[in-house]
Protein backbone atom coordinates (compact mmCIF):
# COMPACT_ATOMS: atom_id res chain seq x y z
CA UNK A 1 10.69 -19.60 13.98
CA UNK A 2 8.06 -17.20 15.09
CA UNK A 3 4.12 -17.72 15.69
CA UNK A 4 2.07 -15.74 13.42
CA UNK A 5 -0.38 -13.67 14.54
CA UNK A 6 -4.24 -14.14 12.97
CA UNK A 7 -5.52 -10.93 11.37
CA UNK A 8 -8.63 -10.62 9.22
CA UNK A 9 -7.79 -7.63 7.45
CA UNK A 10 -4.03 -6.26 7.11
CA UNK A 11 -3.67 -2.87 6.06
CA UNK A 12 -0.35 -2.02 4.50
CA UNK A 13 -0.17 1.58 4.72
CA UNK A 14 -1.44 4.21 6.80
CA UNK A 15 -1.59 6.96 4.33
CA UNK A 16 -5.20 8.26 3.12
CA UNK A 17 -5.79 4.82 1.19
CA UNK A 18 -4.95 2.16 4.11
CA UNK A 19 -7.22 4.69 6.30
CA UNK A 20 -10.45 4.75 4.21
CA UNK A 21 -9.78 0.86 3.58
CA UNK A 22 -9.67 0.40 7.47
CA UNK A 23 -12.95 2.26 8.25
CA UNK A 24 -14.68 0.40 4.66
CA UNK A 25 -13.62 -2.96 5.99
CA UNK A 26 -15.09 -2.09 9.83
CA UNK A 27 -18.23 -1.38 8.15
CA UNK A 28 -18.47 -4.43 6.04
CA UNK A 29 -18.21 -6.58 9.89
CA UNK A 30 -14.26 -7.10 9.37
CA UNK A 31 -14.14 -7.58 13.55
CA UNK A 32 -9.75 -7.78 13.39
CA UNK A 33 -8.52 -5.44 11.42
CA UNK A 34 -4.67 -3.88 11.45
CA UNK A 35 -3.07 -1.16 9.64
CA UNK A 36 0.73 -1.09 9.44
CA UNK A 37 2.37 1.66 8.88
CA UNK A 38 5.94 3.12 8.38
CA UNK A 39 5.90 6.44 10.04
CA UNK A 40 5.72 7.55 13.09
CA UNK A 41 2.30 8.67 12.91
CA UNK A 42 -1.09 7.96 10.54
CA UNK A 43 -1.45 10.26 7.85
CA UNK A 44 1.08 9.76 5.18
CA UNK A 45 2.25 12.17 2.85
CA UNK A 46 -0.84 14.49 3.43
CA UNK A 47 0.79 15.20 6.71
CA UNK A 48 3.21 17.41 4.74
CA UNK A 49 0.53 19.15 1.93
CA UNK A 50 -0.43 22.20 3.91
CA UNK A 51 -1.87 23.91 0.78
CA UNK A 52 -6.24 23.26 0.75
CA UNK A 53 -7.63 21.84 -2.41
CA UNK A 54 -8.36 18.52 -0.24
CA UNK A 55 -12.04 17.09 0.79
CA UNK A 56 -14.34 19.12 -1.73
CA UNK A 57 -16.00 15.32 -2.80
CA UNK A 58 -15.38 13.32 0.41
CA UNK A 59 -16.44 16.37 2.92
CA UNK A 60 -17.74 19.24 0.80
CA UNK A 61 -15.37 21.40 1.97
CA UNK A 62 -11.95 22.72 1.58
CA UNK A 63 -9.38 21.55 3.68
CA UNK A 64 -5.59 21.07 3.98
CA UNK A 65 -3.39 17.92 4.12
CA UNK A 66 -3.27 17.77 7.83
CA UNK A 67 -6.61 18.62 8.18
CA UNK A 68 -7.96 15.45 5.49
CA UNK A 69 -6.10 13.17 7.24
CA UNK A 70 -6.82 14.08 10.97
CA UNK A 71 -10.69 13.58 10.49
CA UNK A 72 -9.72 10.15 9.05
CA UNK A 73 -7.24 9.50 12.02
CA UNK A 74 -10.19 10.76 14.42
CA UNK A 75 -12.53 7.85 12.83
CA UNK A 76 -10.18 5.08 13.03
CA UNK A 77 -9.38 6.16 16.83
CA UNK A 78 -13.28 5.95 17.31
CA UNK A 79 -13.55 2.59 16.01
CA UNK A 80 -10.92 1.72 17.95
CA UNK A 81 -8.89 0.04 14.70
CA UNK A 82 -5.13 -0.35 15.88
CA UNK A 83 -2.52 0.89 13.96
CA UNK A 84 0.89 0.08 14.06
CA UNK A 85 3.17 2.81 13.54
CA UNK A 86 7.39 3.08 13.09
CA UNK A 87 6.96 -0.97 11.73
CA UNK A 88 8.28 -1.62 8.16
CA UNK A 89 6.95 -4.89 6.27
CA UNK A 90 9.49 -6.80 5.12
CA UNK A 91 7.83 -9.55 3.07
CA UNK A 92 4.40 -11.14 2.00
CA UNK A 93 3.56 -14.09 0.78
CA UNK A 94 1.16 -15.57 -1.60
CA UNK A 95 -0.63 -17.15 1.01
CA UNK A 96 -0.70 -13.66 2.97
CA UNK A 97 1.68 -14.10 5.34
CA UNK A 98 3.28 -10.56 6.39
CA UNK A 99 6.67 -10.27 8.15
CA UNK A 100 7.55 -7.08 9.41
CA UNK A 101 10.12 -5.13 12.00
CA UNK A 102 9.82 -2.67 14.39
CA UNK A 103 11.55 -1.15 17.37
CA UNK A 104 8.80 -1.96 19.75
CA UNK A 105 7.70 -5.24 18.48
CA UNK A 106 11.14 -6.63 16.96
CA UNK A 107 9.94 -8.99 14.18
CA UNK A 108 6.58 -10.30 13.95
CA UNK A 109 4.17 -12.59 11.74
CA UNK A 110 0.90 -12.08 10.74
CA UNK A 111 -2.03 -14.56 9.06
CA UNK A 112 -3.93 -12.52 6.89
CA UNK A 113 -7.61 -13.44 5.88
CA UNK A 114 -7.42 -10.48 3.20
CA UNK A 115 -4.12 -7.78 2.30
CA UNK A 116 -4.96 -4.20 1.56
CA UNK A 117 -1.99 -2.91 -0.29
CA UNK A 118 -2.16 0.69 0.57
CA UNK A 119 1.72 2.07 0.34
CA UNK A 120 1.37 4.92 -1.64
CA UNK A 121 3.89 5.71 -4.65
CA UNK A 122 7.70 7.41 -4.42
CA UNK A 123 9.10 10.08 -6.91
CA UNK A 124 11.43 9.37 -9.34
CA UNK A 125 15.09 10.24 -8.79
CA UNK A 126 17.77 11.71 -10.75
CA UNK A 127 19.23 8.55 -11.64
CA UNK A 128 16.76 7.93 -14.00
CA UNK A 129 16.67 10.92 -15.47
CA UNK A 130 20.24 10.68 -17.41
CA UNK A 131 21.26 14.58 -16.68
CA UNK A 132 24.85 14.96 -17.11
CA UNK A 133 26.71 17.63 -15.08
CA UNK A 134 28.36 17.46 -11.66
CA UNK A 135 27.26 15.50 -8.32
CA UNK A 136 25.95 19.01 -6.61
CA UNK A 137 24.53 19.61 -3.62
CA UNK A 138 21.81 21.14 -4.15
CA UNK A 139 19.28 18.53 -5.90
CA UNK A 140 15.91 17.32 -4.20
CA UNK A 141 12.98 15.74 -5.30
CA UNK A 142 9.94 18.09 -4.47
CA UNK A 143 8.69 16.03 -2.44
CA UNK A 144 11.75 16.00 -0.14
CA UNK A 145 11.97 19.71 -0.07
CA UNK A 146 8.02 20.36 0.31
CA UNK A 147 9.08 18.18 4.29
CA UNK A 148 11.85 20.06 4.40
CA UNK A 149 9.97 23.43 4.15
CA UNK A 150 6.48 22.20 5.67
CA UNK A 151 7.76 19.80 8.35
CA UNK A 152 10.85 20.57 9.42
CA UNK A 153 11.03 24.42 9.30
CA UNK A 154 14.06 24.74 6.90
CA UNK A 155 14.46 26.02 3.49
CA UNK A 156 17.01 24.61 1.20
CA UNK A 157 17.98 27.05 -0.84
CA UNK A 158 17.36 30.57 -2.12
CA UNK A 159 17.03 30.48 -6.00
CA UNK A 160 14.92 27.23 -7.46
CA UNK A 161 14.62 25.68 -10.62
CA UNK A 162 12.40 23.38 -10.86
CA UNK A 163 12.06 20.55 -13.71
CA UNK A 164 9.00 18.52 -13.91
CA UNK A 165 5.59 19.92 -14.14
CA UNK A 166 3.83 17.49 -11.65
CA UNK A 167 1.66 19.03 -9.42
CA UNK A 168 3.69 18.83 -6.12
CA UNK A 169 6.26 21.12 -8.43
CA UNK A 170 3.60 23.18 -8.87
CA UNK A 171 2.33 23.79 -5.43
CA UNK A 172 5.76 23.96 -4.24
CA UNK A 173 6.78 26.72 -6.65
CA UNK A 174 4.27 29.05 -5.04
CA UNK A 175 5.24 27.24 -1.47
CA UNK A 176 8.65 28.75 -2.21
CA UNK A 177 7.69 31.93 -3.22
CA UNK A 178 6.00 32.63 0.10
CA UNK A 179 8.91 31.53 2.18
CA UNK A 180 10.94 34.42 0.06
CA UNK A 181 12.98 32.12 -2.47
CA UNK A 182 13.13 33.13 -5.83
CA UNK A 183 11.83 30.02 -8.32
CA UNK A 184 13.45 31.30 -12.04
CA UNK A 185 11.56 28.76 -13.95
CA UNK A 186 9.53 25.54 -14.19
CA UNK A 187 11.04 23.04 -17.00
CA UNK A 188 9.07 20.83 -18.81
CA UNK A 189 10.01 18.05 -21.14
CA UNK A 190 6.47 17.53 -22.84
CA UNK A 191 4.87 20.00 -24.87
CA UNK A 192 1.95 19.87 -22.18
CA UNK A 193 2.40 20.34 -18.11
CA UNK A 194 1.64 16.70 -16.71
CA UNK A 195 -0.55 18.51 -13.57
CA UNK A 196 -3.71 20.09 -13.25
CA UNK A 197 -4.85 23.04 -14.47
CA UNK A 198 -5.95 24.66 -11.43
CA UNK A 199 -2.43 24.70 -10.44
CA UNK A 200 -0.82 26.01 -12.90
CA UNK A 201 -3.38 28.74 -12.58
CA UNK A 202 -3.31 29.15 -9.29
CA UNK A 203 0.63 28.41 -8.43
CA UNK A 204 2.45 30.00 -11.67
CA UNK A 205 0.66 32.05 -12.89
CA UNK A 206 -0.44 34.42 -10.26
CA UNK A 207 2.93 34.64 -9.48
CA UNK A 208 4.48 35.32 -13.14
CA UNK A 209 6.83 32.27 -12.76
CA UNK A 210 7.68 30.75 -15.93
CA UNK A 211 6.52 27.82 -17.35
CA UNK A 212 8.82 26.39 -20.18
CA UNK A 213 7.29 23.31 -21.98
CA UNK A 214 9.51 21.41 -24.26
CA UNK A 215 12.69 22.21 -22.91
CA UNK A 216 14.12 20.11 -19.95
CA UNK A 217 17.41 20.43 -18.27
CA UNK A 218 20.75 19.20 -20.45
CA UNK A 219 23.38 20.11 -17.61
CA UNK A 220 24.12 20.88 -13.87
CA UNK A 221 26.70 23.54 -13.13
CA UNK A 222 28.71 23.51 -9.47
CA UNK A 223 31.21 21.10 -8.24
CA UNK A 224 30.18 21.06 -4.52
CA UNK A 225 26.96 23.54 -4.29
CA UNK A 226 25.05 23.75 -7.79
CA UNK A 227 25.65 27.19 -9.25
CA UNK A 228 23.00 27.02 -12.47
CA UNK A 229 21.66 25.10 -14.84
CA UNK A 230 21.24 24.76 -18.71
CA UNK A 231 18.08 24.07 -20.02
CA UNK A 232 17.65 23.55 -23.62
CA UNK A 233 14.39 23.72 -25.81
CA UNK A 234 13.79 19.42 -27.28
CA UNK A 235 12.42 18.74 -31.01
CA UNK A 236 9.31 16.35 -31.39
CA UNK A 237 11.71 13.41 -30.55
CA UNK A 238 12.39 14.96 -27.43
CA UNK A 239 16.33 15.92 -28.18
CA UNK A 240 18.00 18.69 -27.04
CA UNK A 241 17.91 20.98 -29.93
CA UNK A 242 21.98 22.82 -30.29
CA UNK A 243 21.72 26.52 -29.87
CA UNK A 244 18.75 26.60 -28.01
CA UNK A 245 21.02 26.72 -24.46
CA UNK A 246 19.97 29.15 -21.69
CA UNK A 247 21.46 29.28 -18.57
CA UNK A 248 19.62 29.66 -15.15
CA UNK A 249 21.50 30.75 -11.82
CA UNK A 250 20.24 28.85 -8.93
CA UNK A 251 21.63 27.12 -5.57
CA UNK A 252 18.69 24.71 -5.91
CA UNK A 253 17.14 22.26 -8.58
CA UNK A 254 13.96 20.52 -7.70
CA UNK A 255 12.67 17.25 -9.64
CA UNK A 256 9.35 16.41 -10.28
CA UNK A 257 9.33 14.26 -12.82
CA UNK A 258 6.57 11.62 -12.01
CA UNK A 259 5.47 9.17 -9.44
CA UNK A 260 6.38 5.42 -8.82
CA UNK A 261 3.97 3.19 -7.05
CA UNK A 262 5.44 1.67 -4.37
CA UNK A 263 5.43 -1.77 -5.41
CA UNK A 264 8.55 -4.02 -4.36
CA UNK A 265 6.05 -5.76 -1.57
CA UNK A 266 3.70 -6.45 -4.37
CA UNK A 267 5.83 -7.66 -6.45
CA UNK A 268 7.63 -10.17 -4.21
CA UNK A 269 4.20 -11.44 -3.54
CA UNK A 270 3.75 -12.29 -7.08
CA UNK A 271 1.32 -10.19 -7.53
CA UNK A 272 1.25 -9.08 -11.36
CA UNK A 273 1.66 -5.50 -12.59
CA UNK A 274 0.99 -3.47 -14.98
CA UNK A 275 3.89 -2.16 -17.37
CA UNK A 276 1.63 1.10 -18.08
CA UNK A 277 0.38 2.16 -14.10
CA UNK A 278 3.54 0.85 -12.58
CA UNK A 279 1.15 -0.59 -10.58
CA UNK A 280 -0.91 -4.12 -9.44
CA UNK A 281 -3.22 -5.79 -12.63
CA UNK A 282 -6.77 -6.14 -10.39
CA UNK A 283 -10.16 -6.61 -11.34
CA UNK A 284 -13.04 -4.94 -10.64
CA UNK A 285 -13.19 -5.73 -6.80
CA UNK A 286 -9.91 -4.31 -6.44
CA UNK A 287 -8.57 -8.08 -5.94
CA UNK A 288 -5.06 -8.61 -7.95
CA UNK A 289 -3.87 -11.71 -8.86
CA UNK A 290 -3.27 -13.15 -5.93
CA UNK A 291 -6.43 -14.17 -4.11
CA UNK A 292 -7.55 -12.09 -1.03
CA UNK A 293 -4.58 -9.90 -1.37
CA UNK A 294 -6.45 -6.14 -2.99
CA UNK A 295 -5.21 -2.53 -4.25
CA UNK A 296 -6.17 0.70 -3.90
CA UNK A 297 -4.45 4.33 -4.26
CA UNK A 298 -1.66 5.75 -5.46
CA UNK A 299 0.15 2.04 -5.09
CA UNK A 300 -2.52 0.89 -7.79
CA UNK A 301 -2.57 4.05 -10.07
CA UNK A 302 -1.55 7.82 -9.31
CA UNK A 303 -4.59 9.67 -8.73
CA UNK A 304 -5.03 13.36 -9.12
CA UNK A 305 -7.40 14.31 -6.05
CA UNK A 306 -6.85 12.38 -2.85
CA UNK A 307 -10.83 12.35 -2.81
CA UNK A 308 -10.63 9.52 -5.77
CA UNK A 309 -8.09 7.76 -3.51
CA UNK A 310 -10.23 7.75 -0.57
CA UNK A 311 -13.09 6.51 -2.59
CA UNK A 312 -11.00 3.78 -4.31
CA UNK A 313 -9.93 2.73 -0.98
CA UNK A 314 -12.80 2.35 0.51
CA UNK A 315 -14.51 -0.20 -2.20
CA UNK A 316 -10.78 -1.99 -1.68
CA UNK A 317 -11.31 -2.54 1.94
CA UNK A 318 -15.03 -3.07 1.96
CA UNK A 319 -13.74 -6.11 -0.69
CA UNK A 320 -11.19 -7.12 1.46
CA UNK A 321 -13.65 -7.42 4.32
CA UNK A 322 -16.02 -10.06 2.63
CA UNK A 323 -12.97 -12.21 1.14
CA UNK A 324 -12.05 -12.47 4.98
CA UNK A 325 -15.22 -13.23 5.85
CA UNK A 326 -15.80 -16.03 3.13
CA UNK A 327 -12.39 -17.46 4.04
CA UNK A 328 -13.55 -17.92 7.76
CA UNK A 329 -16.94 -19.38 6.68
CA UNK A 330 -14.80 -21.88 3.96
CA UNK A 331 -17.18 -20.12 1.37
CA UNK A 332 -15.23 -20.17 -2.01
CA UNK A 333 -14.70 -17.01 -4.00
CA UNK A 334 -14.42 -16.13 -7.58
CA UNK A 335 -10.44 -15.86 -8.11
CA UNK A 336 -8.94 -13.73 -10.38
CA UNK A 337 -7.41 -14.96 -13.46
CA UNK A 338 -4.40 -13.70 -15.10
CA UNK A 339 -5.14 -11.42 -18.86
CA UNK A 340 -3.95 -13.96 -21.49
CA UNK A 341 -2.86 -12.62 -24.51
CA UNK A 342 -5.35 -12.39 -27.36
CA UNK A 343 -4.19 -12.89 -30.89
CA UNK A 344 -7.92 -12.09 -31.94
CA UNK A 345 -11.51 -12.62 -30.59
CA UNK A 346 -12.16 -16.04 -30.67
CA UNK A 347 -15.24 -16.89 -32.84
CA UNK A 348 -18.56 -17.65 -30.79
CA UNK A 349 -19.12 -20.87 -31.68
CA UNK A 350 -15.70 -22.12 -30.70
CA UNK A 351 -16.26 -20.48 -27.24
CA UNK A 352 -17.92 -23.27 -24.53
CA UNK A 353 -19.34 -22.66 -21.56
CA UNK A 354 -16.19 -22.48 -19.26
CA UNK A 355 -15.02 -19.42 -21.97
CA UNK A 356 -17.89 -17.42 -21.45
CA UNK A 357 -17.49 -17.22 -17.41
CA UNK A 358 -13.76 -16.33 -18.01
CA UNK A 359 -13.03 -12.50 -17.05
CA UNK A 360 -13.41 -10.22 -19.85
CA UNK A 361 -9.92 -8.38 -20.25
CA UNK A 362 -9.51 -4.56 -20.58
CA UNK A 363 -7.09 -3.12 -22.74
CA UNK A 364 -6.46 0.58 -23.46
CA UNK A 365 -6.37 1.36 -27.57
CA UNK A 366 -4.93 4.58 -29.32
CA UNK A 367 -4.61 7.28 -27.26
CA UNK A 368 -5.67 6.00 -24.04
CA UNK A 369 -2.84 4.84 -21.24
CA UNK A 370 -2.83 2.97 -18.00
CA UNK A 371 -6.70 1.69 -17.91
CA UNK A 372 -7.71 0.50 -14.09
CA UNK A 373 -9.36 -2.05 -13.43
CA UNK A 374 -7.91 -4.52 -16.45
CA UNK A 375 -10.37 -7.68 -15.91
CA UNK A 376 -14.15 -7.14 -14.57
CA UNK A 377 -16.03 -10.58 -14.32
CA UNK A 378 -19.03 -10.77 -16.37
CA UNK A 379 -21.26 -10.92 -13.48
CA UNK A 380 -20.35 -7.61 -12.23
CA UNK A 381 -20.95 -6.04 -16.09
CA UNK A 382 -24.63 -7.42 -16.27
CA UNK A 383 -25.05 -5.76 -12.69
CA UNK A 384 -24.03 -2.60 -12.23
CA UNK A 385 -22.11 0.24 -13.74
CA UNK A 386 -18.49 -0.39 -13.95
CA UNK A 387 -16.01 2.53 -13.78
CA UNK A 388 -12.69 2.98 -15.82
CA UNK A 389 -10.48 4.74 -14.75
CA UNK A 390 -6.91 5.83 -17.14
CA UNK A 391 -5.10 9.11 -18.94
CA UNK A 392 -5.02 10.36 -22.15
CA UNK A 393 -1.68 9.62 -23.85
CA UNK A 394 -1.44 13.07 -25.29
CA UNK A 395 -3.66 16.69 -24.98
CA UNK A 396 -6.37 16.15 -27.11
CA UNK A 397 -9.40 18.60 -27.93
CA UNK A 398 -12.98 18.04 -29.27
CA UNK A 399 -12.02 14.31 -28.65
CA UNK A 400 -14.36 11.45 -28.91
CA UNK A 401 -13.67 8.15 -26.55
CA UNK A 402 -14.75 4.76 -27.83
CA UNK A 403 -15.58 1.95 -25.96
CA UNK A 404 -15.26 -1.59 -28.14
CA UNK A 405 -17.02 -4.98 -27.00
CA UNK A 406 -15.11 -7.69 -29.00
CA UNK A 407 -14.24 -4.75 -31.87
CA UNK A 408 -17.38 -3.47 -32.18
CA UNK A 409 -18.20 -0.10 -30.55
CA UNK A 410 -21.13 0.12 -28.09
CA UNK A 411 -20.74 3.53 -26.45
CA UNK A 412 -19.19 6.96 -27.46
CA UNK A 413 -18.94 9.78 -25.16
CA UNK A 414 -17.17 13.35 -26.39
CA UNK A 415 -14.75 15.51 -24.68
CA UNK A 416 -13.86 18.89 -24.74
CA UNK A 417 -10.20 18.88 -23.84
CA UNK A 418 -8.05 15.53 -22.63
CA UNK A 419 -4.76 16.03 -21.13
CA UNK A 420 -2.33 13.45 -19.37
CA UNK A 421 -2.09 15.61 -16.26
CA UNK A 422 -5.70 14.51 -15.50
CA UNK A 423 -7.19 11.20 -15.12
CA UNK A 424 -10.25 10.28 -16.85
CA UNK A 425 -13.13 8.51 -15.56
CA UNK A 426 -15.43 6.60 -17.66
CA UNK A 427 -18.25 4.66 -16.87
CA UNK A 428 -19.45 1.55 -18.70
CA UNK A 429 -23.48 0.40 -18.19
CA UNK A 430 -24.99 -3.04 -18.79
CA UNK A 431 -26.72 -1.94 -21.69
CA UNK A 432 -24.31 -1.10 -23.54
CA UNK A 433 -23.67 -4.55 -24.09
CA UNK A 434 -27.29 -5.99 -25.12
CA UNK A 435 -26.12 -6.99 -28.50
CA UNK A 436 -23.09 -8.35 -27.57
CA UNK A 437 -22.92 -11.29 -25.61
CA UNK A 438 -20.76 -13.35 -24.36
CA UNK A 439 -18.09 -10.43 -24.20
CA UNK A 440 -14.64 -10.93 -24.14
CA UNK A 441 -12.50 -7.98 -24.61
CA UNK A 442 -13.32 -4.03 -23.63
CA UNK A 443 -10.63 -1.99 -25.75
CA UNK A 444 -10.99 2.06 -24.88
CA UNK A 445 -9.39 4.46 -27.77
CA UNK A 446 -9.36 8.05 -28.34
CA UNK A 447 -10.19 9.26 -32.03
CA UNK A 448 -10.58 12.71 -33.32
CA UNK A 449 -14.32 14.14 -33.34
């Protein structure tokens, strides 16, 4: 058996979330504070993102991956936070205790005060995509190529396809075009592209490369190195429609199909998730369901703009900080409670006292997906603005979003165009909820104007 090590704050991650947490928590007085991290070096997958597009909110100014993430690096070198690099956590309890293994350390223990869970998310593979055709070589995740091409000076192939219309497809369809490969199209199941606008704009477009929504890829052609593809146009039940085959010639098919969050830790923790995000259930101090262990970034919910992750992060770790500090001083904290299922609002005179300090449980209605946070304690509604953060389940135009207090509406706000490629951010006030009190369920739908 080996002697834990005492930590305040434990940082799981040292991507863009685990290094805003860090600095947040150093702020808030967190004096011990650690960040664990996989790779060799701080940064995470912004190390690799060499297009700009990064820092306009954070810094006011456009940078690239490498550069975001060195003037967070810089900061948590000048508070002199220690990071462990090349160390992989192996296990977490729900009393926060973190086991991990290195090369340098071999395996080691630490007591946690307060978790950060800061790992990022994965891609999904081709195994759970279902495409029949041949075992090629050939296949990559984008992600996997955009190292390949960024970090490690090699390009895999010559003549891309690429299915998926996430936005690290996107970037790396005009990424391959300037290193002189050919991309022949970009294949979308949906009748929408899941990224953002600006890139489609800016990295198909400008460059005349084809974007083919509702059509996806129904077979891989090559029995060693892939050859081609067929990609087929899908009906409104997303089925390949017969007759609709085209073939594409190509040495190289590239996935982007969606991110995971990175949540096996989490979930042998206990921690609960979320069937919709993929990722932790928290409330609205970032703290999951198990106490002093919190969430932030692309391990909580994919974000768009690594901005909104740095933000996130930052109220995560300044969180984490004070649940450390109340757990030295033996000062008890609100826990979070589990969402219970609600057959329907229970009447108000049936509801005592204990009811009305439960936490009020967020749910996401028609056309709404994946809300964040899914509890926010009743306090912190009567005190402040509260933000919401979740996608639209389809594109929808002239929209209006409703916000519903126990099933009655207390706020409507319109919008022009909702997609699913971009997250939506809505913000709920104390006032909206003057005339109903105690409340016990927020439900957010999307209804035509």
């Amino acid at each position: 058996m080996i002697a834990s090590t005492p930590i305040d704050v434990l940082i799981i991650g040292g991507g863009p979330a685990g290094l805003a947490a860090a600095l947040a928590a150093k702020a808030a007085g967190a004096a011990d504070i650690l960040i664990l991290e996989r790779e060799r070096e701080l940064g995470g997958i912004l190390r690799q993102c060499i297009h700009t597009g990064f820092g306009l909110h954070v810094f006011k100014e456009e940078l690239t991956g490498p550069e975001y993430a060195a003037r967070y690096v810089a900061k948590i070198n000048a508070q002199g936070i220690p990071a462990q690099c090349d160390t992989t956590v192996i296990d977490i309890t729900r009393d926060r205790l973190v086991t991990c293994v290195s090369a340098a350390h071999g395996l080691e223990q630490f007591q946690a005060g307060a978790i950060v869970l800061a790992m990022g998310c994965r891609e999904r593979p081709r195994g759970s995509l279902g495409i029949p055709g041949a075992r090629s070589a050939g296949i990559y995740s984008a992600g996997t190529a955009q190292r390949f091409v960024n970090l490690d000076g090699y390009l895999p192939g010559r003549q891309f396809v690429i299915l998926g219309s996430g936005d690290i497809g996107l970037i790396m369809a005009r990424r391959l075009t300037f290193a002189g490969a050919k991309v022949e199209a970009v294949v979308e199941l949906m009748p929408y592209s899941s990224g953002l606008k600006r890139n489609i704009v800016q990295c198909l477009d400008d460059f005349a490369i084809p974007l083919l929504l509702s059509h996806t890829v129904t077979a891989i052609h090559g029995p060693e190195r892939l050859t081609g593809v067929t990609v087929s146009k899908v009906d409104a039940d997303l089925h390949p429609i017969p007759g609709t085959e085209r073939h594409f010639p190509c040495d190289t098919l590239l996935l982007s199909v969606g991110l995971i969050p990175e949540n096996e830790l989490s979930r042998g923790a206990g921690v609960d998730l979320d069937a919709a995000t993929g990722g932790p259930v928290v409330d609205d101090r970032l703290q999951t369901s198990v106490p002093g262990v919190f969430a932030c970034g692309n391990v909580l919910h994919v974000h768009d703009l690594v901005d909104h992750v740095s933000e996130e992060a930052a109220e995560a770790g300044r969180q984490a900080a004070l649940a450390a500090a109340s757990r030295r001083q033996a000062i008890p904290l609100p826990q979070p409670e589990p969402p219970k299922p609600m057959a329907s609002p229970m009447p108000a005179a049936a509801a005592g006292a204990g009811a009305a300090e439960a936490a009020i449980v967020v749910r996401a209605g028609d056309g709404v997906r994946g809300i964040v946070p899914q509890r926010i304690s009743p306090a912190a509604l009567t005190a402040a603005p509260v933000k919401l953060m979740f996608r639209p389940t389809g594109v929808h135009k002239n929209a209006v979003l409703v916000l519903e207090a126990d099933g009655v509406p207390v706020h409507r706000v319109k919008k022009r165009v909702l997609s699913p490629g971009e997250m939506v951010e809505l913000t709920i006030k104390p006032d909206f909820f003057a005339a109903v009190k105690p409340v016990r369920e927020l439900i957010v739908r999307c209804e035509n104007a």
